[in-house]
N, C-alpha and C. Protein backbone atom coordinates (compact mmCIF):
# COMPACT_ATOMS: atom_id res chain seq x y z
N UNK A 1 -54.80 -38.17 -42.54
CA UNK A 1 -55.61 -37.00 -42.33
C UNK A 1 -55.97 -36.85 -40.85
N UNK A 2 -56.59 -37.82 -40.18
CA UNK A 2 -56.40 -37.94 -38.78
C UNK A 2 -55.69 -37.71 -37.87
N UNK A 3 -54.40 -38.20 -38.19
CA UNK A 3 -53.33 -38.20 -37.70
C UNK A 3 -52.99 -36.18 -37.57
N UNK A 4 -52.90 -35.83 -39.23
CA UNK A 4 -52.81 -34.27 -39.15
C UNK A 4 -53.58 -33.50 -38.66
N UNK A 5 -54.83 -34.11 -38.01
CA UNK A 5 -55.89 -33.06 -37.66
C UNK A 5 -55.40 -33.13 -36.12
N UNK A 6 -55.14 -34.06 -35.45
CA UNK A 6 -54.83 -33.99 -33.86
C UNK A 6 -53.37 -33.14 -33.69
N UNK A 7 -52.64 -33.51 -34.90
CA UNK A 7 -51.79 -32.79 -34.36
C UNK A 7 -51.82 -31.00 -34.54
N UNK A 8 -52.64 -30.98 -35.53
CA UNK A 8 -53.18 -29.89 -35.49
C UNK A 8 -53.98 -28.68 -34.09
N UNK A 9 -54.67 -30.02 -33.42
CA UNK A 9 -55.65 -29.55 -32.57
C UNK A 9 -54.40 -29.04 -31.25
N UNK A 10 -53.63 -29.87 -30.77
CA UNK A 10 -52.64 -29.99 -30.06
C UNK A 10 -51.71 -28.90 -30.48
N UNK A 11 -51.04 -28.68 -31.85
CA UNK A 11 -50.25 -27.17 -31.65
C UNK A 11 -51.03 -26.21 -30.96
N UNK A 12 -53.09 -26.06 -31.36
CA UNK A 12 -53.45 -24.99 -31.24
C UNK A 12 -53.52 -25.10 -29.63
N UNK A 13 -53.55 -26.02 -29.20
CA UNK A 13 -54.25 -26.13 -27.49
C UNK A 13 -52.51 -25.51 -26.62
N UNK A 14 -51.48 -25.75 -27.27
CA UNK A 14 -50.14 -25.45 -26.62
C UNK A 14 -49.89 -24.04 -27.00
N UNK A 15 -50.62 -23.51 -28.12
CA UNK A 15 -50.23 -22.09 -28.50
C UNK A 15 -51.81 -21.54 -27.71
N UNK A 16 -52.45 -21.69 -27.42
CA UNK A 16 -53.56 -21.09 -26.27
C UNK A 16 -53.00 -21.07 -25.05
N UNK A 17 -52.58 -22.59 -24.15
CA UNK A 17 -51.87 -22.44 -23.08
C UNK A 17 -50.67 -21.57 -23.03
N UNK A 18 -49.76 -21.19 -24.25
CA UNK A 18 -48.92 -20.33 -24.53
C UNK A 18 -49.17 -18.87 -23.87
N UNK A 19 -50.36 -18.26 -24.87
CA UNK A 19 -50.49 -16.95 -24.59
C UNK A 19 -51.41 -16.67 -23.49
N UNK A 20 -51.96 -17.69 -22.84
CA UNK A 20 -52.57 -17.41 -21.15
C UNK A 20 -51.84 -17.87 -20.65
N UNK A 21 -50.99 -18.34 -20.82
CA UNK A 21 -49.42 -18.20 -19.40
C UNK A 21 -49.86 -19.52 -18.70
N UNK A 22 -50.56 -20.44 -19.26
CA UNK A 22 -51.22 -21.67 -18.93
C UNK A 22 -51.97 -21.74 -18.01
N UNK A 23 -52.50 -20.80 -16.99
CA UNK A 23 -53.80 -20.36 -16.05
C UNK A 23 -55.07 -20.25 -16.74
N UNK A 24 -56.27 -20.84 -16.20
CA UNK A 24 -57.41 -20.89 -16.71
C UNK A 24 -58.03 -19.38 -16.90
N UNK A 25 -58.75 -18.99 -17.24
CA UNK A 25 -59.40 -18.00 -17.18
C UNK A 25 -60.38 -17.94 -15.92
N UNK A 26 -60.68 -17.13 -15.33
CA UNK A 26 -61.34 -17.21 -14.11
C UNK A 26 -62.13 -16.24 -14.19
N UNK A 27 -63.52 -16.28 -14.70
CA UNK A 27 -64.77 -15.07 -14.39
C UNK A 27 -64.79 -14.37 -13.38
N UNK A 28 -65.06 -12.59 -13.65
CA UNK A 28 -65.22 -11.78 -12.40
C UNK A 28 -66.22 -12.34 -11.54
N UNK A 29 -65.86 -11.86 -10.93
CA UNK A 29 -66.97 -12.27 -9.16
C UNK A 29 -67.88 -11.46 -9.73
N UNK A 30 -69.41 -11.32 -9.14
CA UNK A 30 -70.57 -10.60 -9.30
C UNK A 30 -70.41 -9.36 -8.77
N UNK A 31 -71.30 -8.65 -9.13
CA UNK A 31 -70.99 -7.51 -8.26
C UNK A 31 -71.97 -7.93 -7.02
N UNK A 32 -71.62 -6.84 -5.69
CA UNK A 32 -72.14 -6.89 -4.31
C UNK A 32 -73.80 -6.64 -4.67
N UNK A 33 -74.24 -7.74 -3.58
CA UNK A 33 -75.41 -7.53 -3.89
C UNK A 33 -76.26 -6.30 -2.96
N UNK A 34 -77.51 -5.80 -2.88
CA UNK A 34 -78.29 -5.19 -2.12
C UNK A 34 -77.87 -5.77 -0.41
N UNK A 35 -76.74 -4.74 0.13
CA UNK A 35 -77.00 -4.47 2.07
C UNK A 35 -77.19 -3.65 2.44
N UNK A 36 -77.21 -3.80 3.88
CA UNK A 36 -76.91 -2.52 4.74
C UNK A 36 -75.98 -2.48 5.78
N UNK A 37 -75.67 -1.76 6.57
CA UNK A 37 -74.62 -1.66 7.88
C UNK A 37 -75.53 -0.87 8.34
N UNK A 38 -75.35 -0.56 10.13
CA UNK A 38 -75.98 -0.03 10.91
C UNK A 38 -75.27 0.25 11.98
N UNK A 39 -75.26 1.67 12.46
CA UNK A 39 -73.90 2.43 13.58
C UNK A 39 -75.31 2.84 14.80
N UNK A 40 -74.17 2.64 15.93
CA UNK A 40 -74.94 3.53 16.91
C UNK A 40 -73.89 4.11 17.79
N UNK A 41 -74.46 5.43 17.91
CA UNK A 41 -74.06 6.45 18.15
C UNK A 41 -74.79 7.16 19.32
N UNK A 42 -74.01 7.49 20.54
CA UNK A 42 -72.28 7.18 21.24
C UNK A 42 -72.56 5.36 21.65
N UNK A 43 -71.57 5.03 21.28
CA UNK A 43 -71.53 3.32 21.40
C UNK A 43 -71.17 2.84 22.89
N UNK A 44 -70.71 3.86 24.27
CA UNK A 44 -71.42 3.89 25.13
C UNK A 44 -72.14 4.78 26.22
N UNK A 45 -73.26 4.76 27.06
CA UNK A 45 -73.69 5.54 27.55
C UNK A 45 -73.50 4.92 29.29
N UNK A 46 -73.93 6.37 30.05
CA UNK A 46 -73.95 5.67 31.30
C UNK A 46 -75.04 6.17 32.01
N UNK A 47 -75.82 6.05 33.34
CA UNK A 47 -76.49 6.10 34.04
C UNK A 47 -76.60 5.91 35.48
N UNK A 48 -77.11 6.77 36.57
CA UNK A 48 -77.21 6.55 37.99
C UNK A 48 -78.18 6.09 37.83
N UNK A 49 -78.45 4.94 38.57
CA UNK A 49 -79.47 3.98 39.22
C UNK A 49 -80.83 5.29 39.60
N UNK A 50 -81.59 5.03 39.10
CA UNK A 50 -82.81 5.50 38.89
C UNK A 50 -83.14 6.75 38.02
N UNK A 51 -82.14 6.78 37.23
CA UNK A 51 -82.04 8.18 36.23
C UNK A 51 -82.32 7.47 34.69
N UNK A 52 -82.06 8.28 33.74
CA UNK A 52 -82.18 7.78 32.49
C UNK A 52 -81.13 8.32 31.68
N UNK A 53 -79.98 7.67 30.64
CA UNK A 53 -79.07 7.75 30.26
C UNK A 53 -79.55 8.60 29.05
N UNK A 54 -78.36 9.31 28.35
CA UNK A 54 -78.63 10.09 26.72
C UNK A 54 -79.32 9.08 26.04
N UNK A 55 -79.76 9.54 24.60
CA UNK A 55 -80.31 9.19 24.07
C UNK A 55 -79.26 8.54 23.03
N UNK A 56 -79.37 7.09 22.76
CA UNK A 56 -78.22 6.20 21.84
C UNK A 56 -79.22 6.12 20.19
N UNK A 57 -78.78 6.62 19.69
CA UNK A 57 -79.15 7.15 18.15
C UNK A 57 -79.11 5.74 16.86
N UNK A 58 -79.75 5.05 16.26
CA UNK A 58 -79.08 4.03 15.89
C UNK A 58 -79.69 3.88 14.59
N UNK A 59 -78.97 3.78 13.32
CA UNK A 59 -78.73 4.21 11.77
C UNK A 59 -79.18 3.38 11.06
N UNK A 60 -79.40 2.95 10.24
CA UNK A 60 -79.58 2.48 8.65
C UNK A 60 -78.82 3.11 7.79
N UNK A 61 -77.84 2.23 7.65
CA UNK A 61 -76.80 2.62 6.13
C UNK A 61 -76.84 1.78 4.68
N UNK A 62 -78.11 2.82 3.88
CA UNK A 62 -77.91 1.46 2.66
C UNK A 62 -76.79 1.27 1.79
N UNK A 63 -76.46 0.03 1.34
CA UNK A 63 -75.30 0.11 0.60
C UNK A 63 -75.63 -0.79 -0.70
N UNK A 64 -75.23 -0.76 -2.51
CA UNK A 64 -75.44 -1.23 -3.26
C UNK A 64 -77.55 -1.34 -3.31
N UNK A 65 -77.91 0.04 -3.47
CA UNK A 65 -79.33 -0.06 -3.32
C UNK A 65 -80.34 -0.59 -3.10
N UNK A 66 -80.12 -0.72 -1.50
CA UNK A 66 -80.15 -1.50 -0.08
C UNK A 66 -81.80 -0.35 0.03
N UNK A 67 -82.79 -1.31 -0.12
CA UNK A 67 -84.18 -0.11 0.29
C UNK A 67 -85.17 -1.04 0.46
N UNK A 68 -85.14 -2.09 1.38
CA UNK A 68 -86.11 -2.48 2.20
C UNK A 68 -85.92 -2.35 3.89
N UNK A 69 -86.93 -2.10 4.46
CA UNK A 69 -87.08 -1.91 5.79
C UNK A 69 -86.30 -3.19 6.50
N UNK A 70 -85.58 -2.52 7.90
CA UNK A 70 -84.52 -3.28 8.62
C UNK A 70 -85.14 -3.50 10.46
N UNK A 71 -85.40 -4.89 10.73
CA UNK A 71 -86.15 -4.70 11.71
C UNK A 71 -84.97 -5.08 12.89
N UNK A 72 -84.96 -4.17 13.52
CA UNK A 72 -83.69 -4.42 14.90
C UNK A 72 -84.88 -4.63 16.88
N UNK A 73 -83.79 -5.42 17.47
CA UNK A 73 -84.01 -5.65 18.42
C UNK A 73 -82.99 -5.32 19.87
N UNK A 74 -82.80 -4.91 20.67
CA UNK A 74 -82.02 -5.14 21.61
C UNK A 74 -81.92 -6.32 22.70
N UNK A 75 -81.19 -6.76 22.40
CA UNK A 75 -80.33 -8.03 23.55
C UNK A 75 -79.40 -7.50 24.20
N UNK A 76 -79.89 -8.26 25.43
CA UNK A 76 -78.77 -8.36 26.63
C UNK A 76 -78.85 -6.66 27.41
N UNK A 77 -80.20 -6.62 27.47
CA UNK A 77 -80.34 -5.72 28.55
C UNK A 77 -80.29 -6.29 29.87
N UNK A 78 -80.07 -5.51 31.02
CA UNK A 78 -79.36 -6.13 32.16
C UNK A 78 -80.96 -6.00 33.09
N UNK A 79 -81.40 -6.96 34.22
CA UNK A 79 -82.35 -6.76 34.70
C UNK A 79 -82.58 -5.49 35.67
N UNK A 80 -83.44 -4.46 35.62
CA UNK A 80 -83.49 -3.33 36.32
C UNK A 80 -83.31 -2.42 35.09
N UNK A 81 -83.30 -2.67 34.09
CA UNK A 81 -82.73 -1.61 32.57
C UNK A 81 -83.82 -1.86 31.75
N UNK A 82 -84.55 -0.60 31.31
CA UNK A 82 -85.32 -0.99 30.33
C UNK A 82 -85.58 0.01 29.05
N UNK A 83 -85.62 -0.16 27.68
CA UNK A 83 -85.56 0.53 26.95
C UNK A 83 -86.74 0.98 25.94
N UNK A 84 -86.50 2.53 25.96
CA UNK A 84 -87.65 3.26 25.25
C UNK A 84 -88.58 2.23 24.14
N UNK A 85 -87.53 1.70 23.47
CA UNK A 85 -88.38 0.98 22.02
C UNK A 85 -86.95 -0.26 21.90
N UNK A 86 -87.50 -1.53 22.65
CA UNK A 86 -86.39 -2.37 22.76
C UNK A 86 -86.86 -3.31 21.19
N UNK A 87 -87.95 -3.15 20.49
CA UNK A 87 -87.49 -3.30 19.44
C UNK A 87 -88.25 -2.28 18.11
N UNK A 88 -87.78 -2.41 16.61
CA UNK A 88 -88.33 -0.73 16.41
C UNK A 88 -88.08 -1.46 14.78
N UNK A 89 -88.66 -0.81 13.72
CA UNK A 89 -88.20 -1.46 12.14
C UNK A 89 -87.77 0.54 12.15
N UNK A 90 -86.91 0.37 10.45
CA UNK A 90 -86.30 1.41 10.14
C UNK A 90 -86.06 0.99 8.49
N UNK A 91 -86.88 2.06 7.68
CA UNK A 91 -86.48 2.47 6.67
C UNK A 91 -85.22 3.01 6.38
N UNK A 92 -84.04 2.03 5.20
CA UNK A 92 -83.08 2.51 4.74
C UNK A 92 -82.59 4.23 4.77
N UNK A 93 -81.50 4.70 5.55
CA UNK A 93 -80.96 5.75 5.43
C UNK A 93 -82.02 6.70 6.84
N UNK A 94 -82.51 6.19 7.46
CA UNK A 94 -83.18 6.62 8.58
C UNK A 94 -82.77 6.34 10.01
N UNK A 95 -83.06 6.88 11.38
CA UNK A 95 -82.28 6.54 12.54
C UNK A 95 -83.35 6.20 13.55
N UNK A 96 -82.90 5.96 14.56
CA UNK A 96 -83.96 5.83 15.94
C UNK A 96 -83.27 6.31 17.03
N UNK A 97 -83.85 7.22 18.11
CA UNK A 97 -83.08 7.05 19.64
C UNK A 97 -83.49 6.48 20.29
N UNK A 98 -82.78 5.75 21.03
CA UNK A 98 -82.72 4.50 22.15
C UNK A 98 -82.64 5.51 23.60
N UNK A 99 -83.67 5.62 24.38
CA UNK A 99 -82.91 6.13 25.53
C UNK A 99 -83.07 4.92 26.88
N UNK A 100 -82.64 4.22 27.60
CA UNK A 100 -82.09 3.58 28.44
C UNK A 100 -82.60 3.93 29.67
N UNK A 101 -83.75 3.85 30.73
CA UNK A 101 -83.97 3.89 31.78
C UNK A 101 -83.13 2.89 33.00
N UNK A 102 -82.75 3.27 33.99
CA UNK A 102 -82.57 2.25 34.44
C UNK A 102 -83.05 2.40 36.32
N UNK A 103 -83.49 1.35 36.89
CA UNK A 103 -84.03 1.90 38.10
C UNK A 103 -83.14 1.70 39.43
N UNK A 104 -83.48 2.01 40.69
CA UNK A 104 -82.74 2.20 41.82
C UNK A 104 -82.66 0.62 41.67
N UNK A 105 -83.06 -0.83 41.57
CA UNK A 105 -82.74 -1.71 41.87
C UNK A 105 -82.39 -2.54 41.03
N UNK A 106 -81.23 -1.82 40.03
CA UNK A 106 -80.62 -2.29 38.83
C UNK A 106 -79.00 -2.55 39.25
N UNK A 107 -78.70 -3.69 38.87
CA UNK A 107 -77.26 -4.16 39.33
C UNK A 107 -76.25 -3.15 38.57
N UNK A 108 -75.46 -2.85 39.50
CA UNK A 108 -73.83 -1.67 39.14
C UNK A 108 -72.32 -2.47 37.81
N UNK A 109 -72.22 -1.80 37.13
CA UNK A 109 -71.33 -2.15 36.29
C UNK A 109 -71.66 -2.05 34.75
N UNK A 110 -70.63 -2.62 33.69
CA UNK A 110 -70.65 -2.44 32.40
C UNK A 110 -71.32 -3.64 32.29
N UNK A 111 -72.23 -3.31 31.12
CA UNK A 111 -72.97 -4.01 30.54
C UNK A 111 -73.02 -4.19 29.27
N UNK A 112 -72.84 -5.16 27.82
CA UNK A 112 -72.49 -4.94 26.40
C UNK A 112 -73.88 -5.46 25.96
N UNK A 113 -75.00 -4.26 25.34
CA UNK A 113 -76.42 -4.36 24.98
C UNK A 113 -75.77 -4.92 23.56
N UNK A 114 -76.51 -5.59 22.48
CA UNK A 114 -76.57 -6.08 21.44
C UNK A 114 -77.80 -5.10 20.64
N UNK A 115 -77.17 -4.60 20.02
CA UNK A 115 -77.95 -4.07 18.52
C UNK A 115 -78.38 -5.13 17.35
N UNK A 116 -79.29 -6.28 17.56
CA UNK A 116 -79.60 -7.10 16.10
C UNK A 116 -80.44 -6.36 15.41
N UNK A 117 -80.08 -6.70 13.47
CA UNK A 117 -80.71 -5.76 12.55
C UNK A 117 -80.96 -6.94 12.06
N UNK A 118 -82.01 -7.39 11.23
CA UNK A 118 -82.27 -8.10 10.33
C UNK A 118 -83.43 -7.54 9.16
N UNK A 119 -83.25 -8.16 7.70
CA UNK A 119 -83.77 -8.29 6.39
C UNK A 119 -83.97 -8.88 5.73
N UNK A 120 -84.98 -9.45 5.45
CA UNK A 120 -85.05 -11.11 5.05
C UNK A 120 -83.78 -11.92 5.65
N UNK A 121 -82.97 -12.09 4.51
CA UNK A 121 -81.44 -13.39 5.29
C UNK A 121 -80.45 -12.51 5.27
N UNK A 122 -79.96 -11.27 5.44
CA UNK A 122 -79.40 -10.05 5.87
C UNK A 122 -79.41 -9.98 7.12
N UNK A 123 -77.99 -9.93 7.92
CA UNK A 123 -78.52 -10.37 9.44
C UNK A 123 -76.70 -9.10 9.97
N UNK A 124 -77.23 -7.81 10.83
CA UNK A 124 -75.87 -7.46 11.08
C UNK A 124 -75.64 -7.11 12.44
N UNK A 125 -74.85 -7.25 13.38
CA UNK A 125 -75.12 -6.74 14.66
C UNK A 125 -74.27 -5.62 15.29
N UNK A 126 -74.54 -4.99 15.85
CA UNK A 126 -73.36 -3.86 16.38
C UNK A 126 -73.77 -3.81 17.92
N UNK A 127 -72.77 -3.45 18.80
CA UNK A 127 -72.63 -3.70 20.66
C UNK A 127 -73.21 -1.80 21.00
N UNK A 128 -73.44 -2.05 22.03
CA UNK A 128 -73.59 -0.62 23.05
C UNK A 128 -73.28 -1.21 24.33
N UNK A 129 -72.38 -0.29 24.73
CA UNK A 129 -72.12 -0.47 26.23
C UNK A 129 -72.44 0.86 27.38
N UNK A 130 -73.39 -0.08 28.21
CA UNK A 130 -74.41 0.64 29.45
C UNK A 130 -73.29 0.64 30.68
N UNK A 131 -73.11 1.93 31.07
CA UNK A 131 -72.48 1.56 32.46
C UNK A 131 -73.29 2.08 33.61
N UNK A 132 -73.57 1.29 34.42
CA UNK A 132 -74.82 1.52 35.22
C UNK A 132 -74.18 2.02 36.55
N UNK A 133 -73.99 3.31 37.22
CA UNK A 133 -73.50 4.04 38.69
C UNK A 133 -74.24 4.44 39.55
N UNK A 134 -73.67 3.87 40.62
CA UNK A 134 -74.44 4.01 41.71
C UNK A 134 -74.70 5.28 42.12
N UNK A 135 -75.63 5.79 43.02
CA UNK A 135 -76.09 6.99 43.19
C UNK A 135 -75.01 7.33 44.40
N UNK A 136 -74.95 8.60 44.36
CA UNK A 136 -73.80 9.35 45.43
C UNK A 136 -74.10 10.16 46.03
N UNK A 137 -73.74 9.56 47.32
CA UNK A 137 -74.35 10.83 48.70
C UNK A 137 -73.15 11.43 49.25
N UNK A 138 -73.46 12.95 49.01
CA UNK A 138 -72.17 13.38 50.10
C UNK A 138 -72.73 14.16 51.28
N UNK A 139 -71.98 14.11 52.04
CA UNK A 139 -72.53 15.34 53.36
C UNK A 139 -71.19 15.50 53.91
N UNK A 140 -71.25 16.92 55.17
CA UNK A 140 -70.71 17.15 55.71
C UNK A 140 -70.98 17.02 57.38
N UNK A 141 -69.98 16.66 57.72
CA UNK A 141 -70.65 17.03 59.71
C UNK A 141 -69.20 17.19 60.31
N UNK A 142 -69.89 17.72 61.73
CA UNK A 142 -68.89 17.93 62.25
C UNK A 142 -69.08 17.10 63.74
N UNK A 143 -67.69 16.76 64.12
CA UNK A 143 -67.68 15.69 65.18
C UNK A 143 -66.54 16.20 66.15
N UNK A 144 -67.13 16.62 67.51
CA UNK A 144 -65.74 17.32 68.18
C UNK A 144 -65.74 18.58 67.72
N UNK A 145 -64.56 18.39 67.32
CA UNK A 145 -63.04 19.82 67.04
C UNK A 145 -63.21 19.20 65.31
N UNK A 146 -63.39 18.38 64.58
CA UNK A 146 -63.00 17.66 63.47
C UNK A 146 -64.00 17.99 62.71
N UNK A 147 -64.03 18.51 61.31
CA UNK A 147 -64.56 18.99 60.25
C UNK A 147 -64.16 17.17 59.41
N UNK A 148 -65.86 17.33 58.74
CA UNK A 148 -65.66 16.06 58.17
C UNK A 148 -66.47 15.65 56.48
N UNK A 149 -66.04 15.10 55.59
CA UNK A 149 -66.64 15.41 54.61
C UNK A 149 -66.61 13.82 54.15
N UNK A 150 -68.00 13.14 53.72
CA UNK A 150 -68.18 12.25 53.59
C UNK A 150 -69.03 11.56 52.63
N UNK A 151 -68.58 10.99 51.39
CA UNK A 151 -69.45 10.26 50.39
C UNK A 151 -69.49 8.84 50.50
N UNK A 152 -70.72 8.27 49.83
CA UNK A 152 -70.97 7.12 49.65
C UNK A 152 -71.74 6.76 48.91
N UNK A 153 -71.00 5.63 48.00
CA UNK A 153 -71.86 5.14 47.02
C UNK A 153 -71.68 3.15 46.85
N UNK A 154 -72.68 3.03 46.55
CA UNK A 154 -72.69 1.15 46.64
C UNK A 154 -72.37 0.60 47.75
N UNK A 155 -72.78 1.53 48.73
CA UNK A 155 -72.40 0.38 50.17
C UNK A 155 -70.81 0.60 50.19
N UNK A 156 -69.78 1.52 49.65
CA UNK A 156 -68.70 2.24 50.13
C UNK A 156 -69.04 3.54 50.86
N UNK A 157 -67.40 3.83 51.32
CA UNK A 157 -67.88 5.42 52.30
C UNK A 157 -66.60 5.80 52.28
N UNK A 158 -66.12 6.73 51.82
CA UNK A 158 -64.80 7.14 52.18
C UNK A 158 -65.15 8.72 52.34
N UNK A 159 -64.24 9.09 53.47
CA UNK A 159 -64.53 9.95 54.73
C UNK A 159 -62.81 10.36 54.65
N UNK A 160 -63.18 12.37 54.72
CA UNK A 160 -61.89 12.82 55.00
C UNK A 160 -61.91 13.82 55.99
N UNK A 161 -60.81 13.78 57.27
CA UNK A 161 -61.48 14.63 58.48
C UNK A 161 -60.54 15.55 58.35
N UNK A 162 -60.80 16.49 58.87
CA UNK A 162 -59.88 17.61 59.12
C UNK A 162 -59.80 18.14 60.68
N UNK A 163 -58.90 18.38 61.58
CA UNK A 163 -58.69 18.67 62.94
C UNK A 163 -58.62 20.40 63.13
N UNK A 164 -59.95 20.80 63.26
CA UNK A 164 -59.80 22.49 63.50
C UNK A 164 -58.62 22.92 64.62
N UNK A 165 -58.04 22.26 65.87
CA UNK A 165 -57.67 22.83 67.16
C UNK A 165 -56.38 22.23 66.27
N UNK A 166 -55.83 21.79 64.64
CA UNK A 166 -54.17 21.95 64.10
C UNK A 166 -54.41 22.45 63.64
N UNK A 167 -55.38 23.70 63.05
CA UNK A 167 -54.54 24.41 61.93
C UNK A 167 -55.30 23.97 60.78
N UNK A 168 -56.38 23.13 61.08
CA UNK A 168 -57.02 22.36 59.86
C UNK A 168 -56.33 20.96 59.16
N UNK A 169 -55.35 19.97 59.74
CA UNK A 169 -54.64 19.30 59.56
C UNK A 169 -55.63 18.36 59.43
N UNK A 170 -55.04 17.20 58.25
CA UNK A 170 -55.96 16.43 57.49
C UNK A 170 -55.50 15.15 58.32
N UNK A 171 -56.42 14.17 59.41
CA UNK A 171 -56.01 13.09 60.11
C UNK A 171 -56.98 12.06 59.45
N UNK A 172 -57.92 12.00 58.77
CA UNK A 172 -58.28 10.99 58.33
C UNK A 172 -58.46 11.12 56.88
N UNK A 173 -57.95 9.81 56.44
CA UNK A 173 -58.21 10.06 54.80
C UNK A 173 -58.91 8.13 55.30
N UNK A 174 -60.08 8.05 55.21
CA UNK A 174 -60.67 6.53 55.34
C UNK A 174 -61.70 6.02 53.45
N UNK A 175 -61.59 4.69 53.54
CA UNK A 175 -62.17 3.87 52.97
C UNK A 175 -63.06 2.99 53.85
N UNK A 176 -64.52 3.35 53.75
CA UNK A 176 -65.29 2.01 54.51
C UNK A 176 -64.10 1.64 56.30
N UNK A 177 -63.65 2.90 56.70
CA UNK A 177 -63.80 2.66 58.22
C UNK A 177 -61.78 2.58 58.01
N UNK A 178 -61.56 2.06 57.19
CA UNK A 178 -60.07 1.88 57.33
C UNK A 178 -59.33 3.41 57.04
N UNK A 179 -58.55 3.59 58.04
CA UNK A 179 -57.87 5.17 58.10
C UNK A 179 -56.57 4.88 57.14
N UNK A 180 -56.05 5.72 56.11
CA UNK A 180 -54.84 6.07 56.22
C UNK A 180 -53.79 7.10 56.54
N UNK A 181 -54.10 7.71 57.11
CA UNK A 181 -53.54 8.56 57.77
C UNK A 181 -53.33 8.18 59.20
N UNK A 182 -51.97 7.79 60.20
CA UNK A 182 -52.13 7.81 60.95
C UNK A 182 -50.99 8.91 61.75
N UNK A 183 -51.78 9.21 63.05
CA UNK A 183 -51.22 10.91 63.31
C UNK A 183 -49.86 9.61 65.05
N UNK A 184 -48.84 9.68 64.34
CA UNK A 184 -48.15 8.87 65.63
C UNK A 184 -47.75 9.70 66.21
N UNK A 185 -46.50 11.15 66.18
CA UNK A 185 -46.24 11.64 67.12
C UNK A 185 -46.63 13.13 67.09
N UNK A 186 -46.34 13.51 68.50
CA UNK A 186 -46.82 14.98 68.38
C UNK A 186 -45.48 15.85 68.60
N UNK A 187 -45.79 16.93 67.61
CA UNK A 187 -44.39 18.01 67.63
C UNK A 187 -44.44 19.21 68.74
N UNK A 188 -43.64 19.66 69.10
CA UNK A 188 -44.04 20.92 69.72
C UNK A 188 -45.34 22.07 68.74
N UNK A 189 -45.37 22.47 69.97
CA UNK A 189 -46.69 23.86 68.99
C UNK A 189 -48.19 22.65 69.15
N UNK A 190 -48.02 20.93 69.23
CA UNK A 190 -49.74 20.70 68.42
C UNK A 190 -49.33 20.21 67.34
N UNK A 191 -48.09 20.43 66.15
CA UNK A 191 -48.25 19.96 65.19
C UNK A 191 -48.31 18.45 65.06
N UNK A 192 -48.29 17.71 64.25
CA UNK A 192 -48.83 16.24 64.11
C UNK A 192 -48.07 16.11 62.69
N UNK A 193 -47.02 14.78 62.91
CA UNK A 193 -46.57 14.33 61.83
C UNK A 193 -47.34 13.03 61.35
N UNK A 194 -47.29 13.13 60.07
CA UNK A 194 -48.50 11.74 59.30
C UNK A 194 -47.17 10.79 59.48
N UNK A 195 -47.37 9.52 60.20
CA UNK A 195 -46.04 8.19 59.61
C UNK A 195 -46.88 7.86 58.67
């Protein structure tokens, strides 16, 4: 009787492994629990040194009925940069604008600000990038016979002259003092060939 009952148990365990193809059964995953995501919008802005950049807009997206408050911070502001509400909480499906001051003695270049969001142990981050430009001076003068037009920004200067007594012929095209244009020979008439 023993004997017939195992072998019993054993057809049934080979005709189970049979019709599941001998793979275990494997329970669905859970469903997703309560998050959020969070966008900011334009992801980057820019600014002249002592101006204040657009306003950077920044979201609460609930997802799987995601409805507790999301408290965000900004990192990695650059020194000389400072922001409207560098940190701010936000009710699910709601936004904030960020606007970005930055002053005359704020260092030049791209900068990648950090958007942290956190919710209890819900933790998501998204980048903004600040590009910080120097302020720009142009003028005009005149020197001689030579019409001259001249910007500068960050401690550069590039300068383009023009020679009224050719015709208005362009002899300087400069960077910070270095010419490229140089006028080597002269044609009949005054004219001036660039080598």
């Amino acid at each position: 009787m023993l004997r017939t009952t195992r072998l019993a148990c054993t057809l049934l365990s080979l005709a189970v492994l049979a019709c599941c193809g001998g793979n275990p059964v494997t329970p669905a995953p859970p469903p997703p629990g309560p998050d959020f995501s969070l966008s900011a919008s334009p992801v980057s802005a820019s600014a002249v040194l002592g101006n204040s950049t657009l306003a950077v807009t920044i979201s609460v997206v609930p997802e799987h009925r995601f409805n507790n408050s999301v408290d965000f911070t900004l990192q990695g502001l650059p020194q000389g940069v400072e922001a409207t509400a560098p940190s701010f909480s936000l009710a699910p499906g709601t936004s904030q604008s960020v606007t970005f001051s930055v002053s005359r003695s704020a260092a030049v270049g791209m900068f990648s600000i950090t958007v942290h969001a956190t919710s209890g142990r819900l933790s998501h981050s998204a980048s903004v990038t600040l590009n910080t430009e120097p302020i720009v001076s142009v003028r005009t003068f005149q020197s001689g016979s030579a019409l001259n037009l001249e910007s500068s920004a960050g401690g550069d200067v590039a300068r383009v002259g023009m020679e009224t007594t050719w015709g208005g012929s362009i002899v300087e095209v400069s960077l910070n003092g270095e010419n490229f244009v140089k006028c080597a020979r002269r044609w009949p008439r005054g004219a001036v060939s660039a080598v």
